[in-house]
N, C-alpha and C. Protein backbone atom coordinates (compact mmCIF):
# COMPACT_ATOMS: atom_id res chain seq x y z
N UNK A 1 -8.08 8.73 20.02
CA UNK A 1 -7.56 9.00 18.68
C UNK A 1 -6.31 8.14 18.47
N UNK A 2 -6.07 7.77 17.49
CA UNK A 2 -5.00 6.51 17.08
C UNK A 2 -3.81 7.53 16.16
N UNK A 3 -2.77 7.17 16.38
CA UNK A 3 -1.68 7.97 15.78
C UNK A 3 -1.20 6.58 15.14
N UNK A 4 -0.87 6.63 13.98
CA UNK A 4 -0.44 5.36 13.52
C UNK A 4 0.62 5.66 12.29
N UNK A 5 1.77 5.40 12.04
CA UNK A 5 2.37 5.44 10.63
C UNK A 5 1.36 5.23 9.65
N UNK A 6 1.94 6.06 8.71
CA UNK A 6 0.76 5.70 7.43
C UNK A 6 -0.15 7.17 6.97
N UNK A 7 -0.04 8.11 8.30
CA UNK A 7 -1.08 8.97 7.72
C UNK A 7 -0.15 10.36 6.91
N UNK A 8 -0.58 10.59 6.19
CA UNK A 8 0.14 11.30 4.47
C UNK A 8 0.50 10.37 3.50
N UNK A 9 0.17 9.33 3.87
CA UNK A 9 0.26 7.79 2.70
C UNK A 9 -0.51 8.04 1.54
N UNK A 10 0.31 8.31 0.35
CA UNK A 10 -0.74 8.75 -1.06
C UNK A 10 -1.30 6.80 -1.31
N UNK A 11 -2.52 6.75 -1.36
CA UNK A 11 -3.29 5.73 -1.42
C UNK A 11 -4.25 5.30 -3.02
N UNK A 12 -4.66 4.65 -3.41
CA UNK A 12 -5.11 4.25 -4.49
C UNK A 12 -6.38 2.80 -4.13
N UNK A 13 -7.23 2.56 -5.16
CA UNK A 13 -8.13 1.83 -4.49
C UNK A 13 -8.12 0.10 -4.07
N UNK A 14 -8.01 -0.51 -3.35
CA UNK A 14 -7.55 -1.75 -2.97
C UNK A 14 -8.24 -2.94 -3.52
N UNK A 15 -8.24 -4.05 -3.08
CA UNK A 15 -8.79 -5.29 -3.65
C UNK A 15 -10.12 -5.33 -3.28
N UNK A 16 -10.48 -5.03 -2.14
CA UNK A 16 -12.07 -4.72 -2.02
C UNK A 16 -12.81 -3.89 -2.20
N UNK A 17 -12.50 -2.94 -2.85
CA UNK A 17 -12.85 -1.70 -3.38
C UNK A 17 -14.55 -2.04 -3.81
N UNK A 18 -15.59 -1.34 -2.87
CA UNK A 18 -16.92 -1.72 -3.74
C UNK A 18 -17.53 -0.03 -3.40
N UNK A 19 -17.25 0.93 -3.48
CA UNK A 19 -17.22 2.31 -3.28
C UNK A 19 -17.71 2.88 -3.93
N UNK A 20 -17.72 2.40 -5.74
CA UNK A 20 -18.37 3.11 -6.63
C UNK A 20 -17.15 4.06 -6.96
N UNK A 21 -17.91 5.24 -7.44
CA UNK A 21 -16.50 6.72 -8.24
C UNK A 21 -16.29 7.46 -6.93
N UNK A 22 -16.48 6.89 -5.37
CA UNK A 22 -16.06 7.79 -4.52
C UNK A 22 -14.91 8.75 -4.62
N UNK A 23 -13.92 7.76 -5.25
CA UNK A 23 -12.91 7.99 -5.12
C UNK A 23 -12.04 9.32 -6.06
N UNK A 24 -13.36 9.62 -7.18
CA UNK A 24 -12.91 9.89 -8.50
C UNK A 24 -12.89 8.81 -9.83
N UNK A 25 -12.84 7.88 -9.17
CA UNK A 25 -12.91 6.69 -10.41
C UNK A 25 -11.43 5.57 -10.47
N UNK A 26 -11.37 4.71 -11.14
CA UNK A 26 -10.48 3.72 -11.36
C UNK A 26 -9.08 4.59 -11.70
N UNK A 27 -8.07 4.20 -10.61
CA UNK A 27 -6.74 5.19 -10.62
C UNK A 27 -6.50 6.83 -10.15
N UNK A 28 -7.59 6.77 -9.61
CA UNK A 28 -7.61 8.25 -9.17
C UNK A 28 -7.15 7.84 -7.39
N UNK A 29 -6.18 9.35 -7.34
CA UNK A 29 -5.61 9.08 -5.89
C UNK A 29 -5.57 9.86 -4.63
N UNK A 30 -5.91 9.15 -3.12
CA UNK A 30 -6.21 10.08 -2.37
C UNK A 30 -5.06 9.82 -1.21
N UNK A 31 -4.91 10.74 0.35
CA UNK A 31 -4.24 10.59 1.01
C UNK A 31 -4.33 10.23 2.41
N UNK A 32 -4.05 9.73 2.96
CA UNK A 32 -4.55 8.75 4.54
C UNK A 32 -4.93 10.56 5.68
N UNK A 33 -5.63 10.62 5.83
CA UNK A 33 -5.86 12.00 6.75
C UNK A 33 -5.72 11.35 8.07
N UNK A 34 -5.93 10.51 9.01
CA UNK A 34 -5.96 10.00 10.09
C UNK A 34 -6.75 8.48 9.91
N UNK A 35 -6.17 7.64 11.49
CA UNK A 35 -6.67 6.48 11.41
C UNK A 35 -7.94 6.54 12.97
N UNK A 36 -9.42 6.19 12.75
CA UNK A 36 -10.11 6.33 13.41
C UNK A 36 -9.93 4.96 14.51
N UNK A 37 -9.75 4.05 13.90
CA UNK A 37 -9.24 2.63 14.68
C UNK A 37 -7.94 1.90 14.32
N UNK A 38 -7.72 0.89 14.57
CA UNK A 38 -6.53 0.05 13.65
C UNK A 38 -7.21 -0.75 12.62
N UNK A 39 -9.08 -0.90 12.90
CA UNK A 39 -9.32 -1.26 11.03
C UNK A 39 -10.27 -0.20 10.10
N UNK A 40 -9.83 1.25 10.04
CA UNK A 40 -10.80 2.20 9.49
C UNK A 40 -9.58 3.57 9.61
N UNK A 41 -9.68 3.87 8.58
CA UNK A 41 -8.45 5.26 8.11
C UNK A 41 -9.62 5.93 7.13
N UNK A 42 -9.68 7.06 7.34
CA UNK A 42 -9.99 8.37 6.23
C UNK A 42 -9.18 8.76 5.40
N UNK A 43 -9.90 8.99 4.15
CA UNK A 43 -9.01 8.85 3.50
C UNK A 43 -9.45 10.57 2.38
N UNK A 44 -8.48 11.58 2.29
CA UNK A 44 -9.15 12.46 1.59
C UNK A 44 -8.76 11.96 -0.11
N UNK A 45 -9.90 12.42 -0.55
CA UNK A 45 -9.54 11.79 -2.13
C UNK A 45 -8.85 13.06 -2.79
N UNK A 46 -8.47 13.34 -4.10
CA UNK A 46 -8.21 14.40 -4.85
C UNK A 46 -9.09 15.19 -5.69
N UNK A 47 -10.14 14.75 -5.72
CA UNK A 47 -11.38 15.43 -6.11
C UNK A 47 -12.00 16.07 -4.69
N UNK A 48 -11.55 15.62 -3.13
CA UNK A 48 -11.87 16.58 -2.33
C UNK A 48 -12.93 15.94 -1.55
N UNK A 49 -13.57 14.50 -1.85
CA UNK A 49 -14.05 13.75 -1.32
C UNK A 49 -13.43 13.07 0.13
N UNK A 50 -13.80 13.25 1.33
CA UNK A 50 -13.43 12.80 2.29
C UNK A 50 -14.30 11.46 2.77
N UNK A 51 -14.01 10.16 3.29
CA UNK A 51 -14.64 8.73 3.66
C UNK A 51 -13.44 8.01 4.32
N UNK A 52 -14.29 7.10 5.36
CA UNK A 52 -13.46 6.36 5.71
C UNK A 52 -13.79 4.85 5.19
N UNK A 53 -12.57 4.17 5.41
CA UNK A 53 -12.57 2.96 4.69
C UNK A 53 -11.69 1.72 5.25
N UNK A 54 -11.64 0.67 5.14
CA UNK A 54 -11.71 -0.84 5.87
C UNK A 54 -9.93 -0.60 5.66
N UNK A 55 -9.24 -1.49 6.91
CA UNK A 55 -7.91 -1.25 6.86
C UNK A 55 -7.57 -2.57 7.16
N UNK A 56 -8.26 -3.55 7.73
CA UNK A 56 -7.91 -4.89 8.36
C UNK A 56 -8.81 -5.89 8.16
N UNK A 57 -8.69 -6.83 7.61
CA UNK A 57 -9.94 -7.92 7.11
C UNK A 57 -10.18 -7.92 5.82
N UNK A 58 -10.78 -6.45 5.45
CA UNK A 58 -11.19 -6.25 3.74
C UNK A 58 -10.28 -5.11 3.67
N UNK A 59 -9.60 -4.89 2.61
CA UNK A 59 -8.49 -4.11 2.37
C UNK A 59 -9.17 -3.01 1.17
N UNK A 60 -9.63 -1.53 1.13
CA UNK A 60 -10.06 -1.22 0.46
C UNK A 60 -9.21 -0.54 -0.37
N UNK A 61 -7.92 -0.47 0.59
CA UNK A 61 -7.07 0.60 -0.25
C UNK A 61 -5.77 -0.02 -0.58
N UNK A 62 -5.11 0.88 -0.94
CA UNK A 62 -3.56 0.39 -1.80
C UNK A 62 -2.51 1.79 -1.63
N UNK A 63 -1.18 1.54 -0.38
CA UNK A 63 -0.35 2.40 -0.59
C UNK A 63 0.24 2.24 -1.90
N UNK A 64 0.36 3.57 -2.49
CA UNK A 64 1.18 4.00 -4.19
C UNK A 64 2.94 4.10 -3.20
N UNK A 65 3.21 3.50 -4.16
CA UNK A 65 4.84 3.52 -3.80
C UNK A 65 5.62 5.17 -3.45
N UNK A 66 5.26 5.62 -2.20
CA UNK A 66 5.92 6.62 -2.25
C UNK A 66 7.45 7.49 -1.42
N UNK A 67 8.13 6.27 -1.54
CA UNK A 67 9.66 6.20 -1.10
C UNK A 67 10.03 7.50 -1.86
N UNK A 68 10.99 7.35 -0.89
CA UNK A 68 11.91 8.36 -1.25
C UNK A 68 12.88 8.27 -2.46
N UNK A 69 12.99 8.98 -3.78
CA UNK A 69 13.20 8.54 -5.20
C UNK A 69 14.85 8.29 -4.66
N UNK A 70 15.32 7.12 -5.52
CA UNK A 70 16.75 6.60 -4.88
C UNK A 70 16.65 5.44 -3.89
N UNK A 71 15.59 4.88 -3.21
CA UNK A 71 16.03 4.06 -2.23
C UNK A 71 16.49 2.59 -2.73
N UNK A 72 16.83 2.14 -2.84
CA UNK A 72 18.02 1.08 -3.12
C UNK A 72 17.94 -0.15 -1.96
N UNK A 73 17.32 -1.12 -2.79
CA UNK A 73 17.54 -2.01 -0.66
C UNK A 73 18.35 -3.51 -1.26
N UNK A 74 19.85 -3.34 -1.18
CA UNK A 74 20.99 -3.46 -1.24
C UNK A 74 20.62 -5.59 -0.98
N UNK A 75 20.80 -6.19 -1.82
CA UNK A 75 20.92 -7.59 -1.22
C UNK A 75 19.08 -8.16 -1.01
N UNK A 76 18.38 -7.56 -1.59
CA UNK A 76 17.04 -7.66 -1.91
C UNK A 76 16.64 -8.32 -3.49
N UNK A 77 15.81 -8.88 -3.61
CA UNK A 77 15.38 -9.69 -5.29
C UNK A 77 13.84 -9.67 -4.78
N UNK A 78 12.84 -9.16 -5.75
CA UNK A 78 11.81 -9.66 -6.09
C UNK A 78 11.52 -11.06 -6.64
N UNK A 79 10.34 -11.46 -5.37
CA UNK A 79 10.51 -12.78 -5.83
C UNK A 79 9.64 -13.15 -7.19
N UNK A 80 9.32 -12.16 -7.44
CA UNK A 80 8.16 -12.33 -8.94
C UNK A 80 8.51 -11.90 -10.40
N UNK A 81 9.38 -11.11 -10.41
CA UNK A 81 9.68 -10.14 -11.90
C UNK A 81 11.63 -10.64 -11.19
N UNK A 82 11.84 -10.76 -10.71
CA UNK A 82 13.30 -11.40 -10.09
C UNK A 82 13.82 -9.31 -10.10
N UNK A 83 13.84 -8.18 -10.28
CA UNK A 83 14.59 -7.40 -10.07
C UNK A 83 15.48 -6.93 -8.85
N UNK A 84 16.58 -7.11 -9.13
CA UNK A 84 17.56 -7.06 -7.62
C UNK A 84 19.10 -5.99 -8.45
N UNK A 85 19.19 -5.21 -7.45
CA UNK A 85 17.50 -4.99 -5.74
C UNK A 85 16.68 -4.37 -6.14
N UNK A 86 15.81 -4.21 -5.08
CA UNK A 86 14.25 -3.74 -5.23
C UNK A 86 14.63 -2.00 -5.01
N UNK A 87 14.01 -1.25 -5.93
CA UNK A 87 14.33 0.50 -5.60
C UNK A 87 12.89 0.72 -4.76
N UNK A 88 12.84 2.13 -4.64
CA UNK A 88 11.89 2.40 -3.82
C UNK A 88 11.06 1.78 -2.62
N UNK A 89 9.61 1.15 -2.57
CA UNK A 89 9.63 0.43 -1.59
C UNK A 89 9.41 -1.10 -1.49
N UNK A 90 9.74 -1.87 -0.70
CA UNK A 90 10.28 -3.51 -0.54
C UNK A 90 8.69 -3.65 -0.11
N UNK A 91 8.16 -4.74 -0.50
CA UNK A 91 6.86 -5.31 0.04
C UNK A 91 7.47 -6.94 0.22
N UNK A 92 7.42 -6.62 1.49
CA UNK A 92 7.44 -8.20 2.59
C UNK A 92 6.58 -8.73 3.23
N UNK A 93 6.42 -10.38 2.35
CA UNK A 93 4.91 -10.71 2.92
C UNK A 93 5.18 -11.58 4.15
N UNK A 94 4.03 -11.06 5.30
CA UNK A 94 3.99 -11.45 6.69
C UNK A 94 4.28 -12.90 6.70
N UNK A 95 3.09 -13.34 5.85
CA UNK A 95 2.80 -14.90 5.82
C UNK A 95 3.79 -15.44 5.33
N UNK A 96 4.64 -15.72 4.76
CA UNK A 96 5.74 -16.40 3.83
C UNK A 96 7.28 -15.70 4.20
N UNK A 97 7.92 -17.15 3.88
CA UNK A 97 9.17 -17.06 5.08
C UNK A 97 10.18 -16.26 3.64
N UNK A 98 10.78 -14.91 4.15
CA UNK A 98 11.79 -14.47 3.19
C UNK A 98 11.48 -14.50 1.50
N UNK A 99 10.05 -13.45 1.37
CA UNK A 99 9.33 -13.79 0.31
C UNK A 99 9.02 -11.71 0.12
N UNK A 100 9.61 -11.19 -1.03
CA UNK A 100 10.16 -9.67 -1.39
C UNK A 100 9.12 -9.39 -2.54
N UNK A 101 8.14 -8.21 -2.30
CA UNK A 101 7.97 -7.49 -4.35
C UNK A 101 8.58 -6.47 -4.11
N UNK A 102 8.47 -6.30 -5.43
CA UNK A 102 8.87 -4.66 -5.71
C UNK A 102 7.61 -4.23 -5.81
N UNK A 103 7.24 -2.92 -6.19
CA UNK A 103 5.76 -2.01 -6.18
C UNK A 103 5.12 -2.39 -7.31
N UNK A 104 5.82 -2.31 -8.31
CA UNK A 104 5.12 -3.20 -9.93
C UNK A 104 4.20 -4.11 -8.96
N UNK A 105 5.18 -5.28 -8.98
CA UNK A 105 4.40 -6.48 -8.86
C UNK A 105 3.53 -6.73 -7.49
N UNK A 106 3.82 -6.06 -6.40
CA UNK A 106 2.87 -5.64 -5.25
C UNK A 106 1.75 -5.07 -6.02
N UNK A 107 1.44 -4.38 -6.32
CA UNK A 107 0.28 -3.37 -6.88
C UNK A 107 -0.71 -4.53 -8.17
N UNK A 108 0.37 -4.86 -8.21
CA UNK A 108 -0.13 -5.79 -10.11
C UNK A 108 -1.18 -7.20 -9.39
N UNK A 109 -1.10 -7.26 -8.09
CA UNK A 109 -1.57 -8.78 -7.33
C UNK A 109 -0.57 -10.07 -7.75
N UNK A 110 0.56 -9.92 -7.69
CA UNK A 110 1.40 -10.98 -7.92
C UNK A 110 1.60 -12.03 -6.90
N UNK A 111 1.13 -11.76 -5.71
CA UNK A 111 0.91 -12.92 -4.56
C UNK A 111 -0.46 -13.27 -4.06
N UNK A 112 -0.23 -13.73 -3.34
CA UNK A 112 -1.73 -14.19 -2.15
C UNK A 112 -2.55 -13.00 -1.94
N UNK A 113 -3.55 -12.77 -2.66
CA UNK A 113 -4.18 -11.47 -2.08
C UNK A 113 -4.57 -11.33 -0.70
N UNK A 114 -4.61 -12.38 -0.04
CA UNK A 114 -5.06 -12.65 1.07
C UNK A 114 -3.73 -12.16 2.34
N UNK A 115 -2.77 -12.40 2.09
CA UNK A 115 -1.47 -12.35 2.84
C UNK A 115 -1.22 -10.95 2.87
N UNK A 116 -0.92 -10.34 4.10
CA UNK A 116 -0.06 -9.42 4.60
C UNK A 116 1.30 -8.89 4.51
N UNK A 117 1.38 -7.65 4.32
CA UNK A 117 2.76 -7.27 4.14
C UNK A 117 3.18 -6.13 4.64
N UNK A 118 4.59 -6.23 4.89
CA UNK A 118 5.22 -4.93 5.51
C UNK A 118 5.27 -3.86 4.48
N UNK A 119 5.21 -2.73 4.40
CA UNK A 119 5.81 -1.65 3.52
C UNK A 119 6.80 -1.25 4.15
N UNK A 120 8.27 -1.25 3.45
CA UNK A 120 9.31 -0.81 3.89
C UNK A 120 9.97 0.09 2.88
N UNK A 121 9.73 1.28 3.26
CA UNK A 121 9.77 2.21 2.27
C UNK A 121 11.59 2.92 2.81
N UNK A 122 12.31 2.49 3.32
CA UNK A 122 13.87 2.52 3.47
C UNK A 122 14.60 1.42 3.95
N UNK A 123 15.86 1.55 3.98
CA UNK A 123 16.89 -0.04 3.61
C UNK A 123 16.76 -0.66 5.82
N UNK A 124 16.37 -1.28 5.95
CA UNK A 124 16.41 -2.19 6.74
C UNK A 124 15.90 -3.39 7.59
């Protein structure tokens, strides 16, 4: 069994999303219940639907920004909508050197869909 950060992660449907209304439908949101590997997490939906789904390679899902209301990350700029600093949580992409969204523009596909990122949902 894999213990991994991430599980109570309120989730939403990702770029590879080919699932159909599993989910409830377009914008409907569920929560990470456990991770079965490091590329497959279950995910319970809010209609009560339980599935697991792709975590590494094909990305089915999408953490919803759920920082703690107030977080502030001090000396931070989005590099896309420019807002500085970034509130809630900082999306830092793996691939690209010192490259910041905010959740808007994370969520909106404002970078490389392809590229990786940290969720840093507090200041450091």
């Amino acid at each position: 069994r894999y213990m991994m950060e991430g599980v109570g992660a309120r989730v939403i449907r990702g770029p590879d999303w080919k699932w159909g209304k599993q989910d409830g439908g377009e914008g409907h949101v569920g929560t990470v219940r456990n991770f079965e590997s490091p590329e497959e997490v279950v995910v319970v939906w809010d209609n009560g639907t339980a599935a697991n789904y792709r975590c590494a390679g094909a990305y089915d899902l999408r953490v919803l920004d759920s920082a703690p209301t107030g977080v502030k990350h001090e000396g931070t700029m989005c590099d896309t909508c420019r807002q500085q600093p970034i509130f809630g949580i900082r999306w830092k992409c793996v691939e690209c050197s010192n490259y910041d969204l905010c959740s808007v523009c994370y969520h909106g596909d404002k970078h490389h869909l392809r590229h990786r990122f940290y969720r840093m949902p507090t200041i450091g």
